[in-house]
Structure formats: C-alpha cells, structure tokens
Protein backbone atom coordinates (compact mmCIF):
# COMPACT_ATOMS: atom_id res chain seq x y z
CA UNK A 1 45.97 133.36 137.44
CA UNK A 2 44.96 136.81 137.50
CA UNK A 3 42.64 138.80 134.80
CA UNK A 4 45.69 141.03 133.88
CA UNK A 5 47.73 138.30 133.33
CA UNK A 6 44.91 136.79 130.96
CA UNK A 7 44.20 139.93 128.67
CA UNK A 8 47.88 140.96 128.58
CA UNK A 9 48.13 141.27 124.50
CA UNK A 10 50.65 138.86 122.38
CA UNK A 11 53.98 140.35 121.61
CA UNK A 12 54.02 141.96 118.10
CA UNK A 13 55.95 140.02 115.85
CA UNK A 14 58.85 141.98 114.11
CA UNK A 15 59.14 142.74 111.32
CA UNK A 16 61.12 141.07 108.29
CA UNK A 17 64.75 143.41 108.22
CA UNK A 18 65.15 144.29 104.88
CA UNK A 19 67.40 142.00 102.78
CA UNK A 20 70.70 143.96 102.35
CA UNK A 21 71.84 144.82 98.49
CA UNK A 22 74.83 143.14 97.66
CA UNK A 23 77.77 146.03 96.84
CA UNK A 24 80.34 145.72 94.26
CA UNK A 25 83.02 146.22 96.81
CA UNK A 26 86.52 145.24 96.94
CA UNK A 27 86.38 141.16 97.02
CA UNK A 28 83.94 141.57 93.92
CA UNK A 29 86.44 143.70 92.16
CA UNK A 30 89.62 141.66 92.97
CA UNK A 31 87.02 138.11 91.43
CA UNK A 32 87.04 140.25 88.59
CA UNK A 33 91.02 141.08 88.48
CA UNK A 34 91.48 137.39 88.97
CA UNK A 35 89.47 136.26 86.17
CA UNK A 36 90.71 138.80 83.36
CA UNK A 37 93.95 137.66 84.47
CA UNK A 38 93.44 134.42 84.26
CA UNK A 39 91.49 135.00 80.61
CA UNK A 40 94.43 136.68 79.46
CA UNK A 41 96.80 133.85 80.50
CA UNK A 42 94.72 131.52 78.64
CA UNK A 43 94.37 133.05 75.15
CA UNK A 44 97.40 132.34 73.91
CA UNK A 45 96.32 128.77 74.69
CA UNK A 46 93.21 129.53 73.06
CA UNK A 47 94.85 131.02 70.14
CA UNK A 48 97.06 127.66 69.34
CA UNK A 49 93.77 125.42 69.64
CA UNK A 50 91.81 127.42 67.45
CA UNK A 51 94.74 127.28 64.68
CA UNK A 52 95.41 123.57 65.16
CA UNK A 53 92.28 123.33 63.05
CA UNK A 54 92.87 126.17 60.78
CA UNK A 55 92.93 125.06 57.17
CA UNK A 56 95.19 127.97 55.44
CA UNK A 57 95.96 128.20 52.15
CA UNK A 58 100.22 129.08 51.96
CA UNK A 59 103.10 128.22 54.30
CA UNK A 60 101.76 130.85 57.22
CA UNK A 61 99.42 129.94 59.48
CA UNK A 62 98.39 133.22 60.90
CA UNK A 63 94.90 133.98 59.71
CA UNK A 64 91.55 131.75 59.95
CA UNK A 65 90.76 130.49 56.71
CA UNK A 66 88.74 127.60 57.66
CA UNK A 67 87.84 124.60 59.91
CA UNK A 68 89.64 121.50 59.54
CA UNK A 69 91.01 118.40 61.28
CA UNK A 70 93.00 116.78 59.05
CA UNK A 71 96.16 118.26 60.58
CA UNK A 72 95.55 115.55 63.40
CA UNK A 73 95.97 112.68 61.06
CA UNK A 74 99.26 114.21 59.45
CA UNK A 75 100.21 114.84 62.50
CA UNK A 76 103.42 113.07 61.84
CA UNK A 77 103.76 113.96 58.33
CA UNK A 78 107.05 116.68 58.99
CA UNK A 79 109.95 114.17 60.10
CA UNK A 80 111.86 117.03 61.21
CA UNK A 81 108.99 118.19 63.45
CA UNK A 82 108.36 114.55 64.75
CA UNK A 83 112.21 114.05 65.45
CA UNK A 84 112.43 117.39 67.42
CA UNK A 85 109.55 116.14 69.24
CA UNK A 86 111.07 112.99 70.34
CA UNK A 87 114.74 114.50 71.66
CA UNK A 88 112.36 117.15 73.93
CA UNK A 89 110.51 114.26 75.40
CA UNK A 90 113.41 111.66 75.89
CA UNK A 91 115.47 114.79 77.03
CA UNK A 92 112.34 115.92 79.54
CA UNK A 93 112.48 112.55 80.95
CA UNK A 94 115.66 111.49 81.60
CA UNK A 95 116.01 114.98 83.18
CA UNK A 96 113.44 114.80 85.07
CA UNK A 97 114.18 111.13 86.10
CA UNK A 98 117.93 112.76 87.75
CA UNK A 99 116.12 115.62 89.08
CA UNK A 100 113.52 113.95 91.37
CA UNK A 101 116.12 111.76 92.46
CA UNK A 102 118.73 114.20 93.28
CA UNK A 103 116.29 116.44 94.51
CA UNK A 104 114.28 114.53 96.45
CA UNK A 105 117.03 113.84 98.51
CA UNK A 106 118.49 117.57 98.56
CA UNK A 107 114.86 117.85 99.89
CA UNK A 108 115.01 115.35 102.74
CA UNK A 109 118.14 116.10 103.75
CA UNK A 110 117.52 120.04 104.26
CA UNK A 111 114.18 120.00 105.58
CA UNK A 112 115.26 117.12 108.21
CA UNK A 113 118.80 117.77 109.00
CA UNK A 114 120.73 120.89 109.94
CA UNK A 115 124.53 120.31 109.04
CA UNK A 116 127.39 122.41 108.06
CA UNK A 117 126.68 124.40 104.75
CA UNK A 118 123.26 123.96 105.24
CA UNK A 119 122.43 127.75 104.52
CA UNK A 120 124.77 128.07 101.95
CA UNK A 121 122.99 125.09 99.94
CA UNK A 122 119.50 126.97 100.47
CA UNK A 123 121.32 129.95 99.51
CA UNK A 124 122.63 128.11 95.41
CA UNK A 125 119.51 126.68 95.42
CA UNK A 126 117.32 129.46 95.77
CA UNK A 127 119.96 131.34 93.20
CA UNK A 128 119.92 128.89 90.61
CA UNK A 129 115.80 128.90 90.38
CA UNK A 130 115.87 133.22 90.47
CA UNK A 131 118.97 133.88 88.17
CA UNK A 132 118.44 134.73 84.67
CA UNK A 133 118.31 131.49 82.26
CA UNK A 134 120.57 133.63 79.81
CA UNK A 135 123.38 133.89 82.53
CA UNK A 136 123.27 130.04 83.04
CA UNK A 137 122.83 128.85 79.84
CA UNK A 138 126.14 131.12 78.95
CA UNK A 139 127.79 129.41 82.12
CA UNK A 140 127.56 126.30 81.51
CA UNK A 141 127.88 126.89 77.67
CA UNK A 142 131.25 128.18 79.42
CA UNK A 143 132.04 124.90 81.28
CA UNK A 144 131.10 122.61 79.00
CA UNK A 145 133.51 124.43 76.00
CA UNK A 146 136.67 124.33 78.79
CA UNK A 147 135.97 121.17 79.25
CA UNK A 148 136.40 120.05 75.48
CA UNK A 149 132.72 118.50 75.62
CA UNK A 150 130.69 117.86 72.59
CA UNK A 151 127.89 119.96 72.54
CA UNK A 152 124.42 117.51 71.99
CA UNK A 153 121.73 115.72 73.81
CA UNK A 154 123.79 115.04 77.26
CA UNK A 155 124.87 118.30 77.53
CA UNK A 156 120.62 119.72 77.24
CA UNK A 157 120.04 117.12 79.79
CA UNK A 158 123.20 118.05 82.34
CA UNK A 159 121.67 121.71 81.65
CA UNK A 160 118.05 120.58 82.36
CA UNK A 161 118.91 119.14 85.48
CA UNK A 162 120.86 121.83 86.39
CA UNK A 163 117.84 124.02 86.84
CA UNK A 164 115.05 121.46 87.94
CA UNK A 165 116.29 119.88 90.67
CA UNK A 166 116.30 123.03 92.47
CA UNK A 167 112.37 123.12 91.97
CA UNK A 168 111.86 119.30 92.67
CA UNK A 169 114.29 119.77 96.29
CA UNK A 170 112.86 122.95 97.40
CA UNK A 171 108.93 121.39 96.99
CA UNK A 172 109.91 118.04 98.61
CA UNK A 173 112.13 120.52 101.51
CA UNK A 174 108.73 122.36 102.31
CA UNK A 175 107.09 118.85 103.04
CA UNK A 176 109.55 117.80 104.89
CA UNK A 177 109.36 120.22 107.04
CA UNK A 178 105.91 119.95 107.87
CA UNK A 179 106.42 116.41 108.76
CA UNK A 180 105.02 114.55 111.80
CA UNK A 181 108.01 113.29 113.22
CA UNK A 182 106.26 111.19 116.28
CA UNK A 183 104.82 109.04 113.05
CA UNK A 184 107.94 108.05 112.38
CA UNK A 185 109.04 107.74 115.91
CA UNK A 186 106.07 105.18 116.36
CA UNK A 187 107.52 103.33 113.12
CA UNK A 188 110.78 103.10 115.32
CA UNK A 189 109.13 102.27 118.37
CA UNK A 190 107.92 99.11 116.53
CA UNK A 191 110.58 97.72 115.35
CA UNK A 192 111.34 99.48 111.45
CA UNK A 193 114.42 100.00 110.89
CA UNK A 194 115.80 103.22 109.54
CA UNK A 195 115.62 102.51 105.93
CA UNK A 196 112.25 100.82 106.50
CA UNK A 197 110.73 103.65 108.56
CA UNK A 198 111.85 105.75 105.39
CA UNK A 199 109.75 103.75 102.33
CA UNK A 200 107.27 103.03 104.22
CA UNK A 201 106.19 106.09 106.67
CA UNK A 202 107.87 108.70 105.11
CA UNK A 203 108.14 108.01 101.28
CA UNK A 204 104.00 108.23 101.07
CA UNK A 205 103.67 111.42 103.59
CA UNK A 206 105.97 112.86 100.68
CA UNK A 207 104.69 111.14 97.73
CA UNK A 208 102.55 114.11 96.58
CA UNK A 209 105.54 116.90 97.12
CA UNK A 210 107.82 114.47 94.97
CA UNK A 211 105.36 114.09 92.38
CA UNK A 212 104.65 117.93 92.10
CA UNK A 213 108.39 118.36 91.51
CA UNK A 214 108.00 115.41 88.73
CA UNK A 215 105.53 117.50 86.72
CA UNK A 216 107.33 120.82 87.77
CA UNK A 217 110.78 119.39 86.39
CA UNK A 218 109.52 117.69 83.29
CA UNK A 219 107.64 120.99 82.31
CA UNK A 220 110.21 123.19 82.42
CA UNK A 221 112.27 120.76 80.97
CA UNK A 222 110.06 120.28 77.57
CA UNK A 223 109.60 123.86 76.68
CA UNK A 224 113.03 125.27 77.69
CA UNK A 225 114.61 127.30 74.88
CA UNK A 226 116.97 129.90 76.37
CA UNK A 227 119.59 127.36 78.25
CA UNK A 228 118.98 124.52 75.35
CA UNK A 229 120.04 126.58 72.70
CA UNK A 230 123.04 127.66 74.39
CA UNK A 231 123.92 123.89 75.07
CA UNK A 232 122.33 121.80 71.74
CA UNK A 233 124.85 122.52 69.16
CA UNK A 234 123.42 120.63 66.32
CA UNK A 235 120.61 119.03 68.43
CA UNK A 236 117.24 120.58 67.70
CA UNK A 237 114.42 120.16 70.14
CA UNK A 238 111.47 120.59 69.88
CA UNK A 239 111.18 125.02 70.86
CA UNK A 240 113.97 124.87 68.89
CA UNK A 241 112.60 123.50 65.48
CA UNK A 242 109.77 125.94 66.46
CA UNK A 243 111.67 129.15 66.65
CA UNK A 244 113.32 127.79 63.52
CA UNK A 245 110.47 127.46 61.57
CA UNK A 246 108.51 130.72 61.99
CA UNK A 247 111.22 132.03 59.51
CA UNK A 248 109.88 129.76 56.49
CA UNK A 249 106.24 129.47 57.94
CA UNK A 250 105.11 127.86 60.82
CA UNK A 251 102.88 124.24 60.34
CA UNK A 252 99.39 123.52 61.60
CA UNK A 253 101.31 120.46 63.15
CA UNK A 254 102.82 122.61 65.81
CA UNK A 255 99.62 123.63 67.30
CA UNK A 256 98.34 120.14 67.00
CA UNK A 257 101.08 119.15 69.32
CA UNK A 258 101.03 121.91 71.57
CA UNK A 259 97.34 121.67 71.80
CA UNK A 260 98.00 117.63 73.18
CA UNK A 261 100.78 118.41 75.45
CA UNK A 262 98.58 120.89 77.08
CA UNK A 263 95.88 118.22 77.28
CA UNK A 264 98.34 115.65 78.48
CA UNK A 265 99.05 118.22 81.13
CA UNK A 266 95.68 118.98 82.26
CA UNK A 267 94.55 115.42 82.56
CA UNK A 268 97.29 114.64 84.94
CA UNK A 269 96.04 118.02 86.50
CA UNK A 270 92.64 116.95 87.17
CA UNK A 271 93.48 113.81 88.43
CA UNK A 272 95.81 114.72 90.89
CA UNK A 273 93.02 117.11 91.52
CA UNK A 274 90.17 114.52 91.85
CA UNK A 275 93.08 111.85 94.34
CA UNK A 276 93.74 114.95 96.49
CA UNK A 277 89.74 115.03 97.14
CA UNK A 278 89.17 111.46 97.73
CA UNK A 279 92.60 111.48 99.82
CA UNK A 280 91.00 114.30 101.91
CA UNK A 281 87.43 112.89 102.39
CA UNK A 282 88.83 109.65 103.50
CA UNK A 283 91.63 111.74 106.33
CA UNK A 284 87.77 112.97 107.61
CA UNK A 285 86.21 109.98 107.96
C-alpha cells in the first residue's frame, strides 16, 4: 500500500441539515375546519347533557340554575313522557325489524343479480332516501286517508319502513357488490347447497353491512317527526310529546332521556368500533 494511500485524510462528515419548520399549510387548516365542525355538531349534544342536570326553578328549563341529579331518579315521574317514550321505541323496532329484512334482500338481490327493472328499482330507491320527508309524509298521509285507514301506531310504522329500508338495501347492495364470489363458488364446489352457501358464506361476509342498516333504520326511525306527525293521528311519540311540550315548558326528563339514547348509541358505536379492530388484526395474522 502506497504512502498516498496512507495519509489520504478521512472524509468530512456532513453536516446535520437543518430540521425543517413545520408550516400551517393547507392539511393543518382543513384539521382545523374538521374539528370546529365537528365541535359545532356536538354542542347541541352538549347543551342537552349539561341541562339534564340543571335544577331550575319554574316550568322552563332554559337557563343554568344549578347542578342536580335527581332528574335521573324521576326519570319516569311524567307518564305522558314515559308512554311517548315507549310507542317511539316499540315503533323503532318493529320498523326496523321489516326494514332489515326487506332490505336486506332488496340488497342482495341488486348488488348480485341484474334483472328487468333493475335500474328503475335503484332509481325509487335512491328517490325515496333524497325526496323531501314533507312530500312523503303528505303522500302517504294521502294513501292511507283513500284508503279509509285509521290513522295510529301501524300507520308510523308502514311510514317508518317506508323510508328505512331504502338505507338498510342500499348499505347491504354496496357489500354485495364487493363480494368475493369464488368464496362462494368454493362453498359450491364442496357440496353446500344454495341456501346453505347463503347462511353460511355469505350471511357473515354481510353481517356488518346488515347491521349498519339496523342502527341506520332504527335511528331514523326513533327521532322522526316530519312523516310521524303526518301519519300518528292521536298517537304521540316520543318528538312528538317533545314538540308538544316546549309550548307549556319543556322537563329536565327530556334531556335525561336524550342524554341515554345518545349513550345507548355510542356504546354500540364503540363496540362495533373495537370488533371491527380485532376482526381486522386477526384477517392479518
């Protein structure tokens, strides 16, 4: 080895590059849009939380005058409030019973099959989920008048279902259509038959479209006002008893309720949440 070669010098080492400054650009500015809109979705919610433990002193409960929870142990003191309460859940499930059935196998059928009429169903049922609710609660206030029918809990429910199924069949319809047939064709291959292949290949691939239309249906079903009070004649539900009320003074008892639907709601959230992430850690292992 020659002398050069032993006295050549050691590279210089380079120098650190300088750590670059974060700008408030446009993803930082569109984090911010999203979170004042989501803060301003959630203060109503906020709002009816913060009252359900408002102690006020007359009929209105519109200002703070205190912390309380005694409204949670009276929370069935009003039996017109409790009754209301009742009809909007037995109504919200039945409904939502019909609707995942019927649409779960609008769904299928749509996002599997192509038939006659096909477009034209995709057609009514994108129309019935973007039309006003006034123009179909006055139609089928309408029908249901020609028709000599009572007005009354089975006509809220007809009306319910009317409107939810859409939801549950176009959910279950975008599943569908992202099935893997060739698991299905294996199911054939062994032996399943058709019915077989469909309860137990098919059903679970589904399960989790079905059961977002389930939640989807029953809330919409719960809090409707516009269609129900064109259909409940002398039923009162449970918006309805609300809208009612805010004439004479609206109870603590309300927000109470709201305040646990909305917790009812969430939990069922979060767990769905907390399946899909052990589902999906399981797919990768």
């Amino acid at each position: 080895m020659s002398q050069a070669t032993l006295s050549r010098p050691a590279p210089a080492t380079p120098a650190p590059a300088p750590k670059a400054r974060r700008r408030f650009g446009g993803n930082s500015l569109l984090h911010l849009f999203t979170w004042v809109v989501i803060a301003w979705l959630l203060l109503p919610i906020f709002v009816m939380i913060a009252f359900g433990f408002n102690n006020p002193k007359g009929r209105y409960n519109q200002t703070w005058d205190g912390f309380t929870v005694k409204w949670y142990g009276k929370l069935f003191e009003i039996p017109e409030l409790t009754g209301a309460l009742i009809t909007s859940l037995v109504i919200a499930v039945v409904a939502t019973f019909l609707s995942t059935v019927l649409g779960t196998g609008i769904g299928y059928a749509l996002g599997r099959y192509r038939f006659r009429g096909v477009g034209t169903l995709n057609l009514i049922m994108f129309a019935t989920i973007s039309s006003p609710e006034l123009v179909m609660g006055a139609s089928l206030l309408s029908f249901f008048v020609s028709l000599g029918v009572g007005l009354g809990p089975v006509t809220i429910t007809i009306a319910h279902v009317m409107f939810s199924l859409s939801f549950v069949a176009i959910v279950v319809r975008a599943r569908v259509l992202t099935l893997d047939r060739s698991i299905e064709e294996a199911a054939a291959d062994l032996g399943a038959t058709p019915w077989t292949t469909f309860w137990k290949v098919t059903f679970p691939i589904i399960l989790p479209a079905v059961f977002s239309g389930v939640l989807l249906a029953f809330a919409l079903s719960i809090d409707d006002f516009v269609v129900t009070n064109f259909t409940a004649g002398t039923t009162e539900t449970f918006p309805l008893w609300i809208w009612g009320s805010t004439r004479v003074g609206l109870p603590p008892q309300v927000n109470v309720m709201g305040t646990l639907i909305f917790a009812f709601g969430l939990l069922i959230a979060v767990l769905i949440g907390l399946n899909s992430r052990r589902q999906a850690k399981r797919d990768t292992q």
